[in-house]
N, C-alpha and C. Protein backbone atom coordinates (compact mmCIF):
# COMPACT_ATOMS: atom_id res chain seq x y z
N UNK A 1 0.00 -21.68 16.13
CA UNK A 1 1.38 -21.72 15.67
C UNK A 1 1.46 -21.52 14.15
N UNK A 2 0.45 -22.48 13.50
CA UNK A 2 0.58 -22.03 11.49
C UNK A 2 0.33 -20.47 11.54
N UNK A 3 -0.47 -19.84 12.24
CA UNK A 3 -0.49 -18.34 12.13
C UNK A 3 0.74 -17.74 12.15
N UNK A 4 1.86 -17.98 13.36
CA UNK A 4 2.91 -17.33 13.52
C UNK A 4 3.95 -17.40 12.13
N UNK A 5 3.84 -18.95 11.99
CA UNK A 5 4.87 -19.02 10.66
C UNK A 5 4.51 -18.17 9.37
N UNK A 6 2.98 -18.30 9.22
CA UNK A 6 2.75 -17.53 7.69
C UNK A 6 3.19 -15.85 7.83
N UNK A 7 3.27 -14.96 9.81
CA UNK A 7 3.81 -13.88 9.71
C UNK A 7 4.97 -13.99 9.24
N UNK A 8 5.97 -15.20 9.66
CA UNK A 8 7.33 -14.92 9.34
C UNK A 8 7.70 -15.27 8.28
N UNK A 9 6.73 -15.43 7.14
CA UNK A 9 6.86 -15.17 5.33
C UNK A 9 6.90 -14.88 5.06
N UNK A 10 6.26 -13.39 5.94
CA UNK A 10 5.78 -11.96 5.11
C UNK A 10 7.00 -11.20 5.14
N UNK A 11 8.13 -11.08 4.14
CA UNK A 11 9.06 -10.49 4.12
C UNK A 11 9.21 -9.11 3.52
N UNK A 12 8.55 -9.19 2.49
CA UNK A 12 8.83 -7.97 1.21
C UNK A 12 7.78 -6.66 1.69
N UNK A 13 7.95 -5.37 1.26
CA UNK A 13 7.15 -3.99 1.58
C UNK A 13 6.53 -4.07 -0.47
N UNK A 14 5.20 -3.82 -0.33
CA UNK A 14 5.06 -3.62 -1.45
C UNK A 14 4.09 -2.04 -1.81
N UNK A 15 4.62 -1.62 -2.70
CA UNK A 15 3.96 -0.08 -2.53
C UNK A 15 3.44 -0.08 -4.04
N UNK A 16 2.11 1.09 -3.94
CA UNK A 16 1.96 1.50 -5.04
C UNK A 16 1.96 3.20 -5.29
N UNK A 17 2.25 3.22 -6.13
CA UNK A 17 2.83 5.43 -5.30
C UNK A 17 3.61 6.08 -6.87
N UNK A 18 3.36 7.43 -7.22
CA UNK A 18 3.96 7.92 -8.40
C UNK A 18 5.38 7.75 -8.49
N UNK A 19 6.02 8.07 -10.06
CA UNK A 19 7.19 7.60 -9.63
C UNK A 19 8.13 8.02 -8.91
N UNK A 20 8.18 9.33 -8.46
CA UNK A 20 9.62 10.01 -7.41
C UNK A 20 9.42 8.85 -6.65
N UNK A 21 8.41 8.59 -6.22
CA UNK A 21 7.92 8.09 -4.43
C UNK A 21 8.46 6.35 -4.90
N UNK A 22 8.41 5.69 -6.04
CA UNK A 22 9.01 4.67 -6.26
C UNK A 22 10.11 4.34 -6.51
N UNK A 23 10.73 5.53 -7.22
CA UNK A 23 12.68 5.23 -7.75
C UNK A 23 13.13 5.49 -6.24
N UNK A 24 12.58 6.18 -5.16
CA UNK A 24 13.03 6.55 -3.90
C UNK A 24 13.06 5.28 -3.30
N UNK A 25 12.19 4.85 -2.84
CA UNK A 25 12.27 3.36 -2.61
C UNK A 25 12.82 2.18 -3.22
N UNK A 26 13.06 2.15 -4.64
CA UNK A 26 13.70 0.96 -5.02
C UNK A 26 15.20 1.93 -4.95
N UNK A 27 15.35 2.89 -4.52
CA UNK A 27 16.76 3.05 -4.51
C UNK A 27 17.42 3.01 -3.46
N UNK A 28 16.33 2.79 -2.09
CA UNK A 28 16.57 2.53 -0.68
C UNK A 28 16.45 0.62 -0.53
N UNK A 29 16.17 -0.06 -2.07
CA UNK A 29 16.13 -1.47 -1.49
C UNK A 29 15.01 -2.00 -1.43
N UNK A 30 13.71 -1.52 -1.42
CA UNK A 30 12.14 -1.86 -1.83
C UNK A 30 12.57 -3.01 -2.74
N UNK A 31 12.82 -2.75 -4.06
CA UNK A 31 12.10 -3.58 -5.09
C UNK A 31 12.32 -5.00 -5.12
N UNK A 32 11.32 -5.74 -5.72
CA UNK A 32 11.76 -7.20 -5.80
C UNK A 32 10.67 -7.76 -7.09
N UNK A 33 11.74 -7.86 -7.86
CA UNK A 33 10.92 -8.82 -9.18
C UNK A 33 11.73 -9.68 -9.46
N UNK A 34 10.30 -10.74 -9.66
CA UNK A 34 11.02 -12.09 -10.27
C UNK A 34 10.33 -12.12 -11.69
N UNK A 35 10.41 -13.56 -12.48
CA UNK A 35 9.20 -14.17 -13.36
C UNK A 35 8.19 -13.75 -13.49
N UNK A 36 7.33 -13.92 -12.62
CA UNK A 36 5.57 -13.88 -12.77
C UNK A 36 5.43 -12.17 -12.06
N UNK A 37 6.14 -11.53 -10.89
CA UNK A 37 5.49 -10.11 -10.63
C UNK A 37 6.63 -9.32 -10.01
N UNK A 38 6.28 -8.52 -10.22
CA UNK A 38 6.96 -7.36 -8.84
C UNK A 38 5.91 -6.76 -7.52
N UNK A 39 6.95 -5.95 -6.82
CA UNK A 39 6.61 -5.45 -5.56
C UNK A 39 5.95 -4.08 -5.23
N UNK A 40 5.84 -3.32 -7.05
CA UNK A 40 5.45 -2.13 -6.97
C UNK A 40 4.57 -1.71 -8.34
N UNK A 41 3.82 -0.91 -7.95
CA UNK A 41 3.23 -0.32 -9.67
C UNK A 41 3.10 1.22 -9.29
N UNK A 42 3.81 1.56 -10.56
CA UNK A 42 4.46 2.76 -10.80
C UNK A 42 2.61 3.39 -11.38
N UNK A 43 2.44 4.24 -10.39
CA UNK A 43 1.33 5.07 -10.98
C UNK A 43 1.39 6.81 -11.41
N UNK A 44 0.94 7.22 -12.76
CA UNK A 44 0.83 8.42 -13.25
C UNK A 44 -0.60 8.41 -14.04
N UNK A 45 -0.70 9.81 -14.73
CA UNK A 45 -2.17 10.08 -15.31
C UNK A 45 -2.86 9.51 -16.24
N UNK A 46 -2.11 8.21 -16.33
CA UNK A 46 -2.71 7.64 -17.99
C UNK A 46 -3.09 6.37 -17.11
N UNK A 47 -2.88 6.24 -15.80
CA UNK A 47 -2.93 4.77 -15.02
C UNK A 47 -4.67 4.55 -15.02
N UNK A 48 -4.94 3.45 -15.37
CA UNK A 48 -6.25 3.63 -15.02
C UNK A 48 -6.79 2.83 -13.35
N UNK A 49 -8.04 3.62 -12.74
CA UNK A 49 -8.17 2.94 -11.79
C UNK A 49 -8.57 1.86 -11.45
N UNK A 50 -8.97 1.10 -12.62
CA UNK A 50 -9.28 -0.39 -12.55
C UNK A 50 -7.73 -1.28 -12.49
N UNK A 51 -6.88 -0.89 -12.79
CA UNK A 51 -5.27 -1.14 -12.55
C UNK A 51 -4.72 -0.84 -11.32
N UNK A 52 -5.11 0.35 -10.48
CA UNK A 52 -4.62 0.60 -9.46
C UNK A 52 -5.20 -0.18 -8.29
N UNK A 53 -6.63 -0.62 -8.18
CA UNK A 53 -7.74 -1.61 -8.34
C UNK A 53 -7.05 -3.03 -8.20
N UNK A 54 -6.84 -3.40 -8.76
CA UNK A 54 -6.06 -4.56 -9.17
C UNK A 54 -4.90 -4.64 -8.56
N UNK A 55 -3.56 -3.52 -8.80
CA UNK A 55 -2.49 -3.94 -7.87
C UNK A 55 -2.98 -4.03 -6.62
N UNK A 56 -3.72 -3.21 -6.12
CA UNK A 56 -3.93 -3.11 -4.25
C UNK A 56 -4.81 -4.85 -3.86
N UNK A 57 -5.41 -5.19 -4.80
CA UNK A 57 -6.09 -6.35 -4.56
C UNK A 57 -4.52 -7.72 -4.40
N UNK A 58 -4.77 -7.50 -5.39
CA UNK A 58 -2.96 -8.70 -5.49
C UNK A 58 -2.16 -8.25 -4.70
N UNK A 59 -1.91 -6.99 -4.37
CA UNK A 59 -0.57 -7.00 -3.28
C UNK A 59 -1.33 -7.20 -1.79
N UNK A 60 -2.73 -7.08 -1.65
CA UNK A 60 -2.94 -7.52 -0.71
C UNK A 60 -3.51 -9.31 -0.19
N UNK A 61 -3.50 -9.84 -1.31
CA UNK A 61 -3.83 -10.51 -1.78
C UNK A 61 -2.31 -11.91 -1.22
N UNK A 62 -1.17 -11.58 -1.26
CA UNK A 62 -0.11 -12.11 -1.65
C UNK A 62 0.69 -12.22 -0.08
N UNK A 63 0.78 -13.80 0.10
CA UNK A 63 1.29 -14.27 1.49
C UNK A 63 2.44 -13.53 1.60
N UNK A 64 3.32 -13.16 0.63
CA UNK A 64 4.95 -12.65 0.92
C UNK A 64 4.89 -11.28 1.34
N UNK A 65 4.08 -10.59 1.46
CA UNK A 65 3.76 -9.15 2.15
C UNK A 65 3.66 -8.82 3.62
N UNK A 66 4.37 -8.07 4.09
CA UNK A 66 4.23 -7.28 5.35
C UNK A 66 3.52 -6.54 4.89
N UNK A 67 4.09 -5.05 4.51
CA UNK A 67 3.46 -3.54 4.36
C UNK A 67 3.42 -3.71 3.27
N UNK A 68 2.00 -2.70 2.79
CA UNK A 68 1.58 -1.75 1.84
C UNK A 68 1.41 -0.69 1.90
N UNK A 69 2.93 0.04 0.86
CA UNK A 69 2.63 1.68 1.08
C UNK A 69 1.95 2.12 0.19
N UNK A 70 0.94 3.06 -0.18
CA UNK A 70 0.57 4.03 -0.71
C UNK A 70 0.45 5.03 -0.74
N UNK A 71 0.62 5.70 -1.88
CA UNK A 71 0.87 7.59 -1.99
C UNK A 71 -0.38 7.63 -1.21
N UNK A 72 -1.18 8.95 -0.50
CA UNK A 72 -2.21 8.85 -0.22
C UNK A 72 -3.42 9.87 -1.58
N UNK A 73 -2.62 10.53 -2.31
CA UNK A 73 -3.20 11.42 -3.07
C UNK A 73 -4.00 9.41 -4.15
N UNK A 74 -2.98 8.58 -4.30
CA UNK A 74 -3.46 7.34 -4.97
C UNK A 74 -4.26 6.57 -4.09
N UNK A 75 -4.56 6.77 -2.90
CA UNK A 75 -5.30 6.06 -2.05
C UNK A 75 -6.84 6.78 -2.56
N UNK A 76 -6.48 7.86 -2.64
CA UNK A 76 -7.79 8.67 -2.68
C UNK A 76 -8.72 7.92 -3.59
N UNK A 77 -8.29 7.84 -5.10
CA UNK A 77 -8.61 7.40 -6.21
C UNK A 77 -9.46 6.00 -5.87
N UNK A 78 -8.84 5.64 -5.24
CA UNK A 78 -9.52 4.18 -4.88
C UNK A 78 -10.43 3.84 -3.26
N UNK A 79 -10.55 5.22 -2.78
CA UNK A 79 -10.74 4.94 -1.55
C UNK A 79 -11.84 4.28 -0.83
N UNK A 80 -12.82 4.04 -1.68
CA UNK A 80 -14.21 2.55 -1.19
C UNK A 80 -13.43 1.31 -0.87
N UNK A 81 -12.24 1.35 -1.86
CA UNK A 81 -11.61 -0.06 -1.42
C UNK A 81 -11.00 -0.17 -0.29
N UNK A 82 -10.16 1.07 -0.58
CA UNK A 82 -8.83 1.33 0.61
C UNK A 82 -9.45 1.39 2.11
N UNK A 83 -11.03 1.80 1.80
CA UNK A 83 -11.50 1.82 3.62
C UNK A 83 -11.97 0.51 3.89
N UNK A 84 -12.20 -0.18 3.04
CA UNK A 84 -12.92 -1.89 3.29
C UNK A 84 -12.04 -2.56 3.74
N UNK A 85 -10.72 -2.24 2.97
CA UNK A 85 -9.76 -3.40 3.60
C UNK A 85 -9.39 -2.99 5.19
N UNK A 86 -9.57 -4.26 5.82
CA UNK A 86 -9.53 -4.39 7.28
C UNK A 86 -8.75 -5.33 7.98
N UNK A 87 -7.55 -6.10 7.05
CA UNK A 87 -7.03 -6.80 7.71
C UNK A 87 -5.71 -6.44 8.18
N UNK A 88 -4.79 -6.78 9.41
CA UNK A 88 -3.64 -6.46 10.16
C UNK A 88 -2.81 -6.80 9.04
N UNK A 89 -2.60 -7.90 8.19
CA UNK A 89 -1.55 -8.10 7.34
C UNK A 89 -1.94 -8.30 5.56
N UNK A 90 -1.24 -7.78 4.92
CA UNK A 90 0.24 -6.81 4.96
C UNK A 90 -0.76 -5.44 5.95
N UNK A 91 0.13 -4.90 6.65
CA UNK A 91 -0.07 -3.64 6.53
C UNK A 91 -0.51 -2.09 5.90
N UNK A 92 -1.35 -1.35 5.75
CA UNK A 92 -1.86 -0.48 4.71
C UNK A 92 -0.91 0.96 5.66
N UNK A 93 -0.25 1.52 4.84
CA UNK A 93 0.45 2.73 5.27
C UNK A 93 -0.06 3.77 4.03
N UNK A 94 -0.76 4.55 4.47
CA UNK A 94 -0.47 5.88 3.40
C UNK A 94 0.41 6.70 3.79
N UNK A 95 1.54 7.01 2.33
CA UNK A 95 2.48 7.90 2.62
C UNK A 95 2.19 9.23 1.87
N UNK A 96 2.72 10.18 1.88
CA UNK A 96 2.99 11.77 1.38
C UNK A 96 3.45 11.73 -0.19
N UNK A 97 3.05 12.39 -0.81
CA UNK A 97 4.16 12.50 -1.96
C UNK A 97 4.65 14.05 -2.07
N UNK A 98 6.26 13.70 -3.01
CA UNK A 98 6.73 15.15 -3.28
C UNK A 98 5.49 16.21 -3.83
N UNK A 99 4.39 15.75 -4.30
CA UNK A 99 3.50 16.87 -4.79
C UNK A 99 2.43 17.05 -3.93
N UNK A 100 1.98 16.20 -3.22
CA UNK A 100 0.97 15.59 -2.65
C UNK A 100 1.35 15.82 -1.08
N UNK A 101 0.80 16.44 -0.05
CA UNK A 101 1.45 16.53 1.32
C UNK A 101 0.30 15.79 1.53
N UNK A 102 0.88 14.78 3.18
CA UNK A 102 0.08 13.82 3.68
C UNK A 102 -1.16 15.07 5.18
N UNK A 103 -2.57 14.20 4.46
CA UNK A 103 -3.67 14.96 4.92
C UNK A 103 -4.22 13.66 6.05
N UNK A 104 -3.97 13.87 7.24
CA UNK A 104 -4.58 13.00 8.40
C UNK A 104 -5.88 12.47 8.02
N UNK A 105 -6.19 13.95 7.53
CA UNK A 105 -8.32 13.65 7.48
C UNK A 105 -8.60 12.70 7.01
N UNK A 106 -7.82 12.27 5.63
CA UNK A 106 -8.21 11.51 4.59
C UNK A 106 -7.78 9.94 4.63
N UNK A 107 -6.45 9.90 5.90
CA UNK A 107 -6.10 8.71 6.07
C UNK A 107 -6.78 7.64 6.57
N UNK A 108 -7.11 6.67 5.83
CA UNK A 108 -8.37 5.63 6.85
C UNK A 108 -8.28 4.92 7.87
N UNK A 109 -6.63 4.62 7.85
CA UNK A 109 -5.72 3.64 8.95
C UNK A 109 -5.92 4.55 10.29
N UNK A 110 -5.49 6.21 10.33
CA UNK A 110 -5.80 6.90 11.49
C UNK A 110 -7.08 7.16 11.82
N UNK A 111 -8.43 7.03 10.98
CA UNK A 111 -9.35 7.06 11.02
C UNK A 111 -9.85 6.40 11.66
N UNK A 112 -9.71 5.01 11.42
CA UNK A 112 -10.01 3.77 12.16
C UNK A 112 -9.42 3.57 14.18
N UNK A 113 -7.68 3.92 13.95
CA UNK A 113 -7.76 4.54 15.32
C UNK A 113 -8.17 5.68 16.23
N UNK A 114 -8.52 6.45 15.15
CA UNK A 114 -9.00 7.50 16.80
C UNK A 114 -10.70 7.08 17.08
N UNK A 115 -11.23 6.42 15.93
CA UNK A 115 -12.56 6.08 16.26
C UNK A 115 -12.62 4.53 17.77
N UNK A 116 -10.87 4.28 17.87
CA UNK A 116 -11.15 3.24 18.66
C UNK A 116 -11.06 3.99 20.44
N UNK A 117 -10.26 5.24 19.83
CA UNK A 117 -10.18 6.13 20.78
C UNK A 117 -11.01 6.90 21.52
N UNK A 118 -11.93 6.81 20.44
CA UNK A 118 -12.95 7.66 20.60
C UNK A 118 -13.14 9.02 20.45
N UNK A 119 -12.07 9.23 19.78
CA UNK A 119 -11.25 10.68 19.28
C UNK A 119 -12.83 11.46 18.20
């Protein structure tokens, strides 16, 4: 039963993704900052990956999470991490970006299912 309740905590989507892919979302209702953090980190070419590193750790890290979206072109950058993480919650979604079209091959989440498939 404590399992069920800590799902129904997990309220907020937290993404990390360039910015089109973020003003899109906080303009659909994504964002949420208080005091101490927000729900998103705005990544471009000066970002370093020990930062991008870091948000994916803390947002996965953080009981108030369902989903985690990520650009997948920013998944790439980090992707030793992005394939380790293995847990159901928050959720890991890689999404597409306006520059960036979404590549199956590279996604680890579909990776992981067709290998259950046997695909």
């Amino acid at each position: 039963m404590a399992a069920h309740t800590s799902f129904k905590d997990r309220t907020l989507i937290t993404v990390i993704g360039d910015e089109d892919s973020i003003t899109g979302l906080l303009l659909a209702g994504v964002g949420h900052v208080n005091e101490h953090q927000k729900n998103f980190l705005v990544v471009d070419s000066k970002t370093q990956i020990s930062t991008i590193e870091a948000a994916f750790q803390e947002f996965t890290e953080r009981k108030d999470v369902a989903i985690l979206l990520i650009n997948q072109h920013i998944a790439e950058k980090i992707r030793p991490t992005v394939d380790r993480y293995q847990q159901a919650f928050p959720t890991l979604l890689e999404i597409p970006s306006k520059d960036h079209p979404y590549d199956p091959e590279k996604d680890s989440v579909l990776k992981r299912v067709q290998k259950l498939f046997g695909e």
